[in-house]
PDB file of N, CA and C in Angstrom:
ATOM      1  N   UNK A   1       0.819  -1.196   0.000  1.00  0.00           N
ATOM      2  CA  UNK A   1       0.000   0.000   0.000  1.00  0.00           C
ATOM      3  C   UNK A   1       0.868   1.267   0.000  1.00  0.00           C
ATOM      4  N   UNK A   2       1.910   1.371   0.585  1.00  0.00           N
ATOM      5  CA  UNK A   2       3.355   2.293   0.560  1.00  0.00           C
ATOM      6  C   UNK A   2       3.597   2.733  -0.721  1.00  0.00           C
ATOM      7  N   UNK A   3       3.524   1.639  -1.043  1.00  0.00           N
ATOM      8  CA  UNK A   3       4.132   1.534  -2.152  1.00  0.00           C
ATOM      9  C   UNK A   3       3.517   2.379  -3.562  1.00  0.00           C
ATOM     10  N   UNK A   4       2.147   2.381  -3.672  1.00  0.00           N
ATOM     11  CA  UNK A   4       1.349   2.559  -4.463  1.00  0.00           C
ATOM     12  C   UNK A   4       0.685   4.474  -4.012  1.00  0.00           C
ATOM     13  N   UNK A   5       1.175   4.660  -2.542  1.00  0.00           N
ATOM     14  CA  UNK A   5       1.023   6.020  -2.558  1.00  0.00           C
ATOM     15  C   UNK A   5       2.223   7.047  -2.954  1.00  0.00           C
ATOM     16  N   UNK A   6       3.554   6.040  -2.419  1.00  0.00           N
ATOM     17  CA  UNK A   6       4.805   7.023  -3.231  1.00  0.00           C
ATOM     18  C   UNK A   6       4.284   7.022  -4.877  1.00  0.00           C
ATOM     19  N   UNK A   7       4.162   5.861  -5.259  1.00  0.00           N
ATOM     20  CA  UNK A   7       4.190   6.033  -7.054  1.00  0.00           C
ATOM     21  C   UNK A   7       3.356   6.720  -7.123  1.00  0.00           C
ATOM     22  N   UNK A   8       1.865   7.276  -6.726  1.00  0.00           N
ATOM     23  CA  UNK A   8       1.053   8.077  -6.703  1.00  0.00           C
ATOM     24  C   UNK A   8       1.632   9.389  -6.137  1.00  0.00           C
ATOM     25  N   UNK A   9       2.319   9.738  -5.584  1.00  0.00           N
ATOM     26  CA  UNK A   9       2.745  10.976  -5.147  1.00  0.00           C
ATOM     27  C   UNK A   9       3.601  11.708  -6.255  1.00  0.00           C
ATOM     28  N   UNK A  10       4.810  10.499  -6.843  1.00  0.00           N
ATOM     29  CA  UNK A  10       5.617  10.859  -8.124  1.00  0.00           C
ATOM     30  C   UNK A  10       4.767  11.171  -9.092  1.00  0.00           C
ATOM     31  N   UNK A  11       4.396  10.209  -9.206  1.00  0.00           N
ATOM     32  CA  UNK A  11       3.074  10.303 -10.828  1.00  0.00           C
ATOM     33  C   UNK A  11       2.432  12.215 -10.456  1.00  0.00           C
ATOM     34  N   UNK A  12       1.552  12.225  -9.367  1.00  0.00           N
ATOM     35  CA  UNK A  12       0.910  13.707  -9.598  1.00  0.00           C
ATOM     36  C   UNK A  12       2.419  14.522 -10.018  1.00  0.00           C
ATOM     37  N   UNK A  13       3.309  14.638  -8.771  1.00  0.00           N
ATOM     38  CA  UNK A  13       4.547  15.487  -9.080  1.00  0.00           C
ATOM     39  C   UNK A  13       5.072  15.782 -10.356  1.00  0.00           C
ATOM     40  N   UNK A  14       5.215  14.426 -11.619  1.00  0.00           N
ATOM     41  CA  UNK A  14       5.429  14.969 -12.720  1.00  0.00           C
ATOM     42  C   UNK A  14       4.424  15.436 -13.457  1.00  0.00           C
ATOM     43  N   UNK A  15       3.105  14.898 -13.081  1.00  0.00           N
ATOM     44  CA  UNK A  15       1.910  15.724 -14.456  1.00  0.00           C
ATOM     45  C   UNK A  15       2.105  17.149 -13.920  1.00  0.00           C
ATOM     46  N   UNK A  16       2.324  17.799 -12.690  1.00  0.00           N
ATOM     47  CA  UNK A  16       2.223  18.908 -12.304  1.00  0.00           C
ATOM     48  C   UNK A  16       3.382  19.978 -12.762  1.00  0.00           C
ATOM     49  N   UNK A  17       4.631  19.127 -13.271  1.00  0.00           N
ATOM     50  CA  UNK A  17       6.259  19.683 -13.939  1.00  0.00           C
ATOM     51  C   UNK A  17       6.025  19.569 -15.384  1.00  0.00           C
ATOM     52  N   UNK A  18       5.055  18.740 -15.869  1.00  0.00           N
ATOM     53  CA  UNK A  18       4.852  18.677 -17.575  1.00  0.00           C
ATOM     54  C   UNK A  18       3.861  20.084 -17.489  1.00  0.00           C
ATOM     55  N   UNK A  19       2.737  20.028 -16.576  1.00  0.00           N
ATOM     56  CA  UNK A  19       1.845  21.091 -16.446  1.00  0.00           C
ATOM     57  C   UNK A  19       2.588  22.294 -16.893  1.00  0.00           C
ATOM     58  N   UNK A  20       3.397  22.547 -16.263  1.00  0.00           N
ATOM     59  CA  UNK A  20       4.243  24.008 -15.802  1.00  0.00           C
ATOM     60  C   UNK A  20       5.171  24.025 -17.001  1.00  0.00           C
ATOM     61  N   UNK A  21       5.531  23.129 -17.442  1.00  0.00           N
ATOM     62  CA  UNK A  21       6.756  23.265 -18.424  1.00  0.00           C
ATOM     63  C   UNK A  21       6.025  23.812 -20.072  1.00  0.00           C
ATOM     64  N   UNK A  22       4.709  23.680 -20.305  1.00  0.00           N
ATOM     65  CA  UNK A  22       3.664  23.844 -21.888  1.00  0.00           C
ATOM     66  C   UNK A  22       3.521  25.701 -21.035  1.00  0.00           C
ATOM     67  N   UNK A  23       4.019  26.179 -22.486  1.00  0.00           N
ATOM     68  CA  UNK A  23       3.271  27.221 -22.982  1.00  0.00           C
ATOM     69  C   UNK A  23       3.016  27.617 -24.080  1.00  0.00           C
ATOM     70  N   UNK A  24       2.024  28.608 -24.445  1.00  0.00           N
ATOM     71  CA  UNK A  24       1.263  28.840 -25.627  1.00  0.00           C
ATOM     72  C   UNK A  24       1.692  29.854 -26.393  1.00  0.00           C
ATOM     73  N   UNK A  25       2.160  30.285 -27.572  1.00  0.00           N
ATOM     74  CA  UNK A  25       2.951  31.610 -27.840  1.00  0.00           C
ATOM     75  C   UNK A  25       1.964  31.934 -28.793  1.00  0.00           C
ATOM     76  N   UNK A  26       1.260  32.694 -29.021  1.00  0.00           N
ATOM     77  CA  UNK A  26      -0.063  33.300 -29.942  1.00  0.00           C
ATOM     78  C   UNK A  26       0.893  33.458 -31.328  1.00  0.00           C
ATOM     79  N   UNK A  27       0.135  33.901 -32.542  1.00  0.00           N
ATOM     80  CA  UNK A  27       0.581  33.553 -33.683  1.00  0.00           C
ATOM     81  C   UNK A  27       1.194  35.415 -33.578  1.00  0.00           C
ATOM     82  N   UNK A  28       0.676  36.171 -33.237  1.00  0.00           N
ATOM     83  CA  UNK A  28       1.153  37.227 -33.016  1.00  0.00           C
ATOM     84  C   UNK A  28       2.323  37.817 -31.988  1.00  0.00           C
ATOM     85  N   UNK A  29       2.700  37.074 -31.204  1.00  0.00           N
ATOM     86  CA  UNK A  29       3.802  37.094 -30.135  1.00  0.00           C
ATOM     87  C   UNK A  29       4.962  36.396 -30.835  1.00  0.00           C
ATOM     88  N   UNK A  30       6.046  36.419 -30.369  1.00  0.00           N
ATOM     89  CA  UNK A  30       7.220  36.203 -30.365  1.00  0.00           C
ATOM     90  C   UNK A  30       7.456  35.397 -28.207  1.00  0.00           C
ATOM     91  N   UNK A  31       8.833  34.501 -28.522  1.00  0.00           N
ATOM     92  CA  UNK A  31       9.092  34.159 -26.969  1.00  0.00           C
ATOM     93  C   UNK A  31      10.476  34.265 -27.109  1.00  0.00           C
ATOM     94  N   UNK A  32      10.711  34.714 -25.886  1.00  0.00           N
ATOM     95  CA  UNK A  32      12.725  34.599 -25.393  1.00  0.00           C
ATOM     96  C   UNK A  32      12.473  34.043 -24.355  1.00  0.00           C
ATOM     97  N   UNK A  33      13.429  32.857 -24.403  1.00  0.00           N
ATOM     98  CA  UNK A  33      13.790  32.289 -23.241  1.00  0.00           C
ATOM     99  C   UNK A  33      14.810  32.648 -22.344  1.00  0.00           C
ATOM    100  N   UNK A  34      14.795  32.739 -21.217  1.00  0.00           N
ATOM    101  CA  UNK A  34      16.043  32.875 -20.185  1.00  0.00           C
ATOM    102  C   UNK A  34      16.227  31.753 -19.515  1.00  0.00           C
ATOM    103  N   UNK A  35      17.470  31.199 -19.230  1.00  0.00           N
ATOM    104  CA  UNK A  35      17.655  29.875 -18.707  1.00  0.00           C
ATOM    105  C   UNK A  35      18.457  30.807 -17.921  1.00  0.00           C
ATOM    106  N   UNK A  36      18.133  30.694 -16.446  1.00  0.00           N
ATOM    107  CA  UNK A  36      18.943  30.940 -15.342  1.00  0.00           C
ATOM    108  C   UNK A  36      18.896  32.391 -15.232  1.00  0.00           C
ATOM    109  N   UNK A  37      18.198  33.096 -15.906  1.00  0.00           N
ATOM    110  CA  UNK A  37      18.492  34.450 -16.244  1.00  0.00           C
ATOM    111  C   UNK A  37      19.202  34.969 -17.479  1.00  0.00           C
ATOM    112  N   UNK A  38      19.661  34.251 -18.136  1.00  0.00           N
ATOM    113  CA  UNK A  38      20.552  34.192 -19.602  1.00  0.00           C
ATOM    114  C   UNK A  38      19.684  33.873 -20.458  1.00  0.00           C
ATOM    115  N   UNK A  39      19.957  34.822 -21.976  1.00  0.00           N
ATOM    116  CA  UNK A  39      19.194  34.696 -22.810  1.00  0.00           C
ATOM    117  C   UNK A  39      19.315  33.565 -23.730  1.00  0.00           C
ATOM    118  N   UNK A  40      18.373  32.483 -23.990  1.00  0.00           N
ATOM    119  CA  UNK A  40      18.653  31.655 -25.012  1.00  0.00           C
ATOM    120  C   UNK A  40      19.036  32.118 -26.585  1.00  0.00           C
ATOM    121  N   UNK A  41      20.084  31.741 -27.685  1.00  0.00           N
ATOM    122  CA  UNK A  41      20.058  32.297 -28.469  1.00  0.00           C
ATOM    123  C   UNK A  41      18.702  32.219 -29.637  1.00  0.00           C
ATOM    124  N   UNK A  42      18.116  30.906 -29.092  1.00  0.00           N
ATOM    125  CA  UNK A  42      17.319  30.819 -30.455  1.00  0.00           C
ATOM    126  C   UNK A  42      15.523  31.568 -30.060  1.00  0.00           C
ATOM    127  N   UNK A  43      14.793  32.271 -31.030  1.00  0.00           N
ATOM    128  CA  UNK A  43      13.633  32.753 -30.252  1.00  0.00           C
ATOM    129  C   UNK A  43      12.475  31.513 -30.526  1.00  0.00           C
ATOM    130  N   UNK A  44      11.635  31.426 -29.890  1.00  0.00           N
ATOM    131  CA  UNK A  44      10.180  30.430 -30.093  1.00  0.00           C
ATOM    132  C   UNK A  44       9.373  31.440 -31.142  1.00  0.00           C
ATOM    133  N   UNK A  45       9.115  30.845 -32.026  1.00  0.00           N
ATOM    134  CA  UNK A  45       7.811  31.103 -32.937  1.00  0.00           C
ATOM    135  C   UNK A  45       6.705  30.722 -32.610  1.00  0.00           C
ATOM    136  N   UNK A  46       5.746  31.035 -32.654  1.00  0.00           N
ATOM    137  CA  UNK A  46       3.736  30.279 -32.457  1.00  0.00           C
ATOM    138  C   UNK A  46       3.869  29.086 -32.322  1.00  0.00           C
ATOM    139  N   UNK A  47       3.375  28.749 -31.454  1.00  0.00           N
ATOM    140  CA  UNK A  47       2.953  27.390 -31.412  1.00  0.00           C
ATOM    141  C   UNK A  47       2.983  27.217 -29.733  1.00  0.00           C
ATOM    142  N   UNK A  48       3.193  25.818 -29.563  1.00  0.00           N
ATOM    143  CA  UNK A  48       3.556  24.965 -28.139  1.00  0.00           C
ATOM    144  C   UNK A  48       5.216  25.203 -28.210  1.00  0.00           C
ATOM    145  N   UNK A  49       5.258  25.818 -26.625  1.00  0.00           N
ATOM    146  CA  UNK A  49       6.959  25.700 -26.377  1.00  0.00           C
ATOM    147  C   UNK A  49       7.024  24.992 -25.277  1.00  0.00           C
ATOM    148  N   UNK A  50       7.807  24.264 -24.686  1.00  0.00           N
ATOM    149  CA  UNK A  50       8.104  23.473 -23.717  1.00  0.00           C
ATOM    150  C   UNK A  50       9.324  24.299 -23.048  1.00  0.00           C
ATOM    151  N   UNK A  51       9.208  23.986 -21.903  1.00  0.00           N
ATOM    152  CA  UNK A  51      10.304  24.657 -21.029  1.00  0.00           C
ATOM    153  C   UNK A  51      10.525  23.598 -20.196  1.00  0.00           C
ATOM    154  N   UNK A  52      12.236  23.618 -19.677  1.00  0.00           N
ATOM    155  CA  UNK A  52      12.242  23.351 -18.314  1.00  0.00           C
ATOM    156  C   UNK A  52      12.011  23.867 -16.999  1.00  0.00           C
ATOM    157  N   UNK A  53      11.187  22.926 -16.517  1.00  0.00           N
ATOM    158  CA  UNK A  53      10.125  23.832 -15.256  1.00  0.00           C
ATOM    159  C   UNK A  53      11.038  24.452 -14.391  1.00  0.00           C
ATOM    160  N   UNK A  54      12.314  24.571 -13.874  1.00  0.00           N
ATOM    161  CA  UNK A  54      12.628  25.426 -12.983  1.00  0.00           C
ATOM    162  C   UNK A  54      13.741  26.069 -13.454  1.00  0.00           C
ATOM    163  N   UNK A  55      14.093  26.003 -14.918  1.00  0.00           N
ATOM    164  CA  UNK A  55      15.376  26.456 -15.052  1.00  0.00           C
ATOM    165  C   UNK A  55      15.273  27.701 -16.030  1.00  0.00           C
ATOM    166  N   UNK A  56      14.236  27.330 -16.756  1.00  0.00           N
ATOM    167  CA  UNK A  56      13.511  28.350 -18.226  1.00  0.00           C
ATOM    168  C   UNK A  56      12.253  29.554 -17.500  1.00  0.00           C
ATOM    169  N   UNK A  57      12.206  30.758 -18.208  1.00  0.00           N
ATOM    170  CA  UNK A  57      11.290  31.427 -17.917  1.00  0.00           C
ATOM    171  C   UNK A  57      11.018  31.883 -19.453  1.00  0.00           C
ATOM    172  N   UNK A  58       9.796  31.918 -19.471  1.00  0.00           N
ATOM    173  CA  UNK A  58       9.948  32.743 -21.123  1.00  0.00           C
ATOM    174  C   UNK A  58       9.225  34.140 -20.840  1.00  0.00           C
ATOM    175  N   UNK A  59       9.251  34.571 -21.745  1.00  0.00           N
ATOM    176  CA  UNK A  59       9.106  35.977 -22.081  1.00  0.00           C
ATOM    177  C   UNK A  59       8.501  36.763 -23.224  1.00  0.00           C
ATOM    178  N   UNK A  60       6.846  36.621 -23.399  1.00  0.00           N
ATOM    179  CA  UNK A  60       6.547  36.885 -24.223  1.00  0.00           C
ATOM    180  C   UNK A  60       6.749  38.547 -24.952  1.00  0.00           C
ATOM    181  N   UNK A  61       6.547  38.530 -26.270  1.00  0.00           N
ATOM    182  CA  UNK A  61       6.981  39.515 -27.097  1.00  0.00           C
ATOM    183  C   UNK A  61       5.685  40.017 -28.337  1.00  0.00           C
ATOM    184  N   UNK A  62       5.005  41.103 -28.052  1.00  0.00           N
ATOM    185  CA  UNK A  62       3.869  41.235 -28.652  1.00  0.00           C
ATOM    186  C   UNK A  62       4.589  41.916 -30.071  1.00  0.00           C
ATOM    187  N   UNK A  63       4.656  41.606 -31.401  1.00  0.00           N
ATOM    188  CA  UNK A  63       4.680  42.008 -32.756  1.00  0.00           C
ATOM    189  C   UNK A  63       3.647  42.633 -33.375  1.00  0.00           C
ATOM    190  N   UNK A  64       2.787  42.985 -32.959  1.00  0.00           N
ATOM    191  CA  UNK A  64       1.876  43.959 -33.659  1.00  0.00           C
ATOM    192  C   UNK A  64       2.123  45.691 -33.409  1.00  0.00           C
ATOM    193  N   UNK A  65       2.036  46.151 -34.740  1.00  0.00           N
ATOM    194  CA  UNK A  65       1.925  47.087 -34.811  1.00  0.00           C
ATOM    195  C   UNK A  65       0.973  48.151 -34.159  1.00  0.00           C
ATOM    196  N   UNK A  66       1.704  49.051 -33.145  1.00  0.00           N
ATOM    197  CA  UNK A  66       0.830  50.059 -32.459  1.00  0.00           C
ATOM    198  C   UNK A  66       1.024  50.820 -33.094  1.00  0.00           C
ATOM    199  N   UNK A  67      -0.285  51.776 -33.796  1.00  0.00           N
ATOM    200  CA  UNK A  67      -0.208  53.603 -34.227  1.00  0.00           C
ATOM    201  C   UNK A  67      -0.539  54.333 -33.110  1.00  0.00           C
ATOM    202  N   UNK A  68       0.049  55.685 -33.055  1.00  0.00           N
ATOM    203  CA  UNK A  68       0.031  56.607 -32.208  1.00  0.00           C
ATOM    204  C   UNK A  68      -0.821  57.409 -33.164  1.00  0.00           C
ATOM    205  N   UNK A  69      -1.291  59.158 -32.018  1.00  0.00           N
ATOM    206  CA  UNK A  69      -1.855  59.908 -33.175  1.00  0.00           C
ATOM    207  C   UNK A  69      -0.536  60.938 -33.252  1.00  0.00           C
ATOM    208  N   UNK A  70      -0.361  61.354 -34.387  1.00  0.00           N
ATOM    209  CA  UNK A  70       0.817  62.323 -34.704  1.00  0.00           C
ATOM    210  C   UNK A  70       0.247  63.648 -34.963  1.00  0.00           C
ATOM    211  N   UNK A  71       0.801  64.831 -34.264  1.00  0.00           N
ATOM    212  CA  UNK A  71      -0.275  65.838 -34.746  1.00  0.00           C
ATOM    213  C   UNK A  71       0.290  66.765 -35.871  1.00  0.00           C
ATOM    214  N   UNK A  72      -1.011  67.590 -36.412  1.00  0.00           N
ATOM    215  CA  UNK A  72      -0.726  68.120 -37.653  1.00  0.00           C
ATOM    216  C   UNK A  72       0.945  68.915 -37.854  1.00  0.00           C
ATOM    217  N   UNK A  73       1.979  69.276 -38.607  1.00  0.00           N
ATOM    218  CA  UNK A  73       2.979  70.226 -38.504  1.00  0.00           C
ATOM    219  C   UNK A  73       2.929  71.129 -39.583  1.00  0.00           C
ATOM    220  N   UNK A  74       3.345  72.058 -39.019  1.00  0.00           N
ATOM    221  CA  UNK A  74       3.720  73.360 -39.774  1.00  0.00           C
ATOM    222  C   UNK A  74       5.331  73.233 -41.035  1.00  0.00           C
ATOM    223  N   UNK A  75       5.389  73.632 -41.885  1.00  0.00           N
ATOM    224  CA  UNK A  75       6.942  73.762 -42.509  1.00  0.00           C
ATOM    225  C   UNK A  75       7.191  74.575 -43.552  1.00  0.00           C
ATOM    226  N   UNK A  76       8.649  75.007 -43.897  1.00  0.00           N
ATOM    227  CA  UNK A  76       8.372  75.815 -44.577  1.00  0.00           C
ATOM    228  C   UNK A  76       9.675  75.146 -45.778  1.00  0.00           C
ATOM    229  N   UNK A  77       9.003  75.413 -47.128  1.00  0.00           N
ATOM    230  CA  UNK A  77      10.703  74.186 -47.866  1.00  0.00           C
ATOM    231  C   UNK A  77      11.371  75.503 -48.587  1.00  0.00           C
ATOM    232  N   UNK A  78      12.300  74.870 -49.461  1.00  0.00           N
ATOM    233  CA  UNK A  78      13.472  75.890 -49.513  1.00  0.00           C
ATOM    234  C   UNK A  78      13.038  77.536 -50.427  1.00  0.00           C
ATOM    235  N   UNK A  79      12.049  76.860 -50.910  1.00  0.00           N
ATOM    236  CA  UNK A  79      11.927  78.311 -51.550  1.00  0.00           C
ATOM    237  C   UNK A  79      11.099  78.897 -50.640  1.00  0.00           C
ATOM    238  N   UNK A  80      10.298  78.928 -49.547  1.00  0.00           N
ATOM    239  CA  UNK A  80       9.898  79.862 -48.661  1.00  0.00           C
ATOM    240  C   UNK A  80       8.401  79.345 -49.035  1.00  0.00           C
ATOM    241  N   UNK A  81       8.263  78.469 -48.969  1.00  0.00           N
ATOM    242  CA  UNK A  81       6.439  78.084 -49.001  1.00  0.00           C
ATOM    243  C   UNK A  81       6.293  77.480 -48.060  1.00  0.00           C
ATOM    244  N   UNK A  82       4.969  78.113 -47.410  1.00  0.00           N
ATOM    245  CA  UNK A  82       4.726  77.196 -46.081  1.00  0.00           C
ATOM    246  C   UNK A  82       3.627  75.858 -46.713  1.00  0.00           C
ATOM    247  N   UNK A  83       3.848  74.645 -45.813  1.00  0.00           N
ATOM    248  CA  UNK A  83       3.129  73.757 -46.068  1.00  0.00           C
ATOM    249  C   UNK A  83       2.602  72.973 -44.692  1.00  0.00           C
ATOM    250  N   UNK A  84       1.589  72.718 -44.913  1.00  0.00           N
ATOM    251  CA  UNK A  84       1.244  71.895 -43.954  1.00  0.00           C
ATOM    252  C   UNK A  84       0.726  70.555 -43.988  1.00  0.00           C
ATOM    253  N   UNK A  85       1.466  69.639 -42.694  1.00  0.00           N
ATOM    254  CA  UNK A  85       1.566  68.408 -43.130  1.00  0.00           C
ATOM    255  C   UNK A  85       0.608  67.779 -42.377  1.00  0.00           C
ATOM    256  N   UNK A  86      -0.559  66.684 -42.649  1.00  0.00           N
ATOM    257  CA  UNK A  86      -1.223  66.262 -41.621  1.00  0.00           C
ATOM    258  C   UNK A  86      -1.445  64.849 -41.274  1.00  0.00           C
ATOM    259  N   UNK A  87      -1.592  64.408 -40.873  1.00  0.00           N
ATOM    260  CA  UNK A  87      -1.619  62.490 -40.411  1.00  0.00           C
ATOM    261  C   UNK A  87      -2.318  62.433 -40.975  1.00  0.00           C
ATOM    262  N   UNK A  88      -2.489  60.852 -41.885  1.00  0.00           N
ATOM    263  CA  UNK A  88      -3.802  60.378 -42.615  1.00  0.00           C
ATOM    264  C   UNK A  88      -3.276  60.144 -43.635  1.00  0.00           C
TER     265      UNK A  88
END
C-alpha cells in the first residue's frame, strides 16, 4: 500500500512539472527564453513551447503594430512656401 502512494505521489509530481513546463505563444507574439536568467540564443515562434520547469522562464513579445496619433505640422521648404503636413 506504501508503495502505491509514493508512485502516486511521483506520478501527480510529474503531471504537475509537464503542467508548468507547456506554454502557448499566440501567432502574433514572439518568446525569449532565459535559462537561469541568460538569454537563449534561439527565439520560439507560435505554437507549443516546452520549457524546463525550474530552469527556463519565457518571455513573451507582442509584434503587432501600435499607431500613435501624430499631430498636424507646420513647414516651410526651400523656396519659402509654407506647407502643412497632416496624419492620414
Amino acid at each position: 500500500m506504501i508503495v502505491f502512494d509514493v508512485v502516486l505521489v511521483a506520478f501527480v509530481v510529474c503531471l504537475i512539472g509537464a503542467a508548468m513546463s507547456v506554454r502557448v505563444v499566440r501567432q502574433f507574439e514572439r518568446g525569449v527564453v532565459f535559462r537561469f536568467g541568460r538569454v537563449r540564443p534561439e527565439i520560439r515562434q507560435p505554437g507549443l513551447v516546452l520549457l524546463v520547469p525550474i530552469a527556463d522562464r519565457l518571455q513573451k513579445v507582442n509584434m503587432q503594430i501600435i499607431t500613435m496619433p501624430v499631430p498636424a505640422q507646420d513647414g516651410i521648404t526651400r523656396d519659402n512656401v509654407t506647407v502643412d503636413v497632416a496624419p492620414g
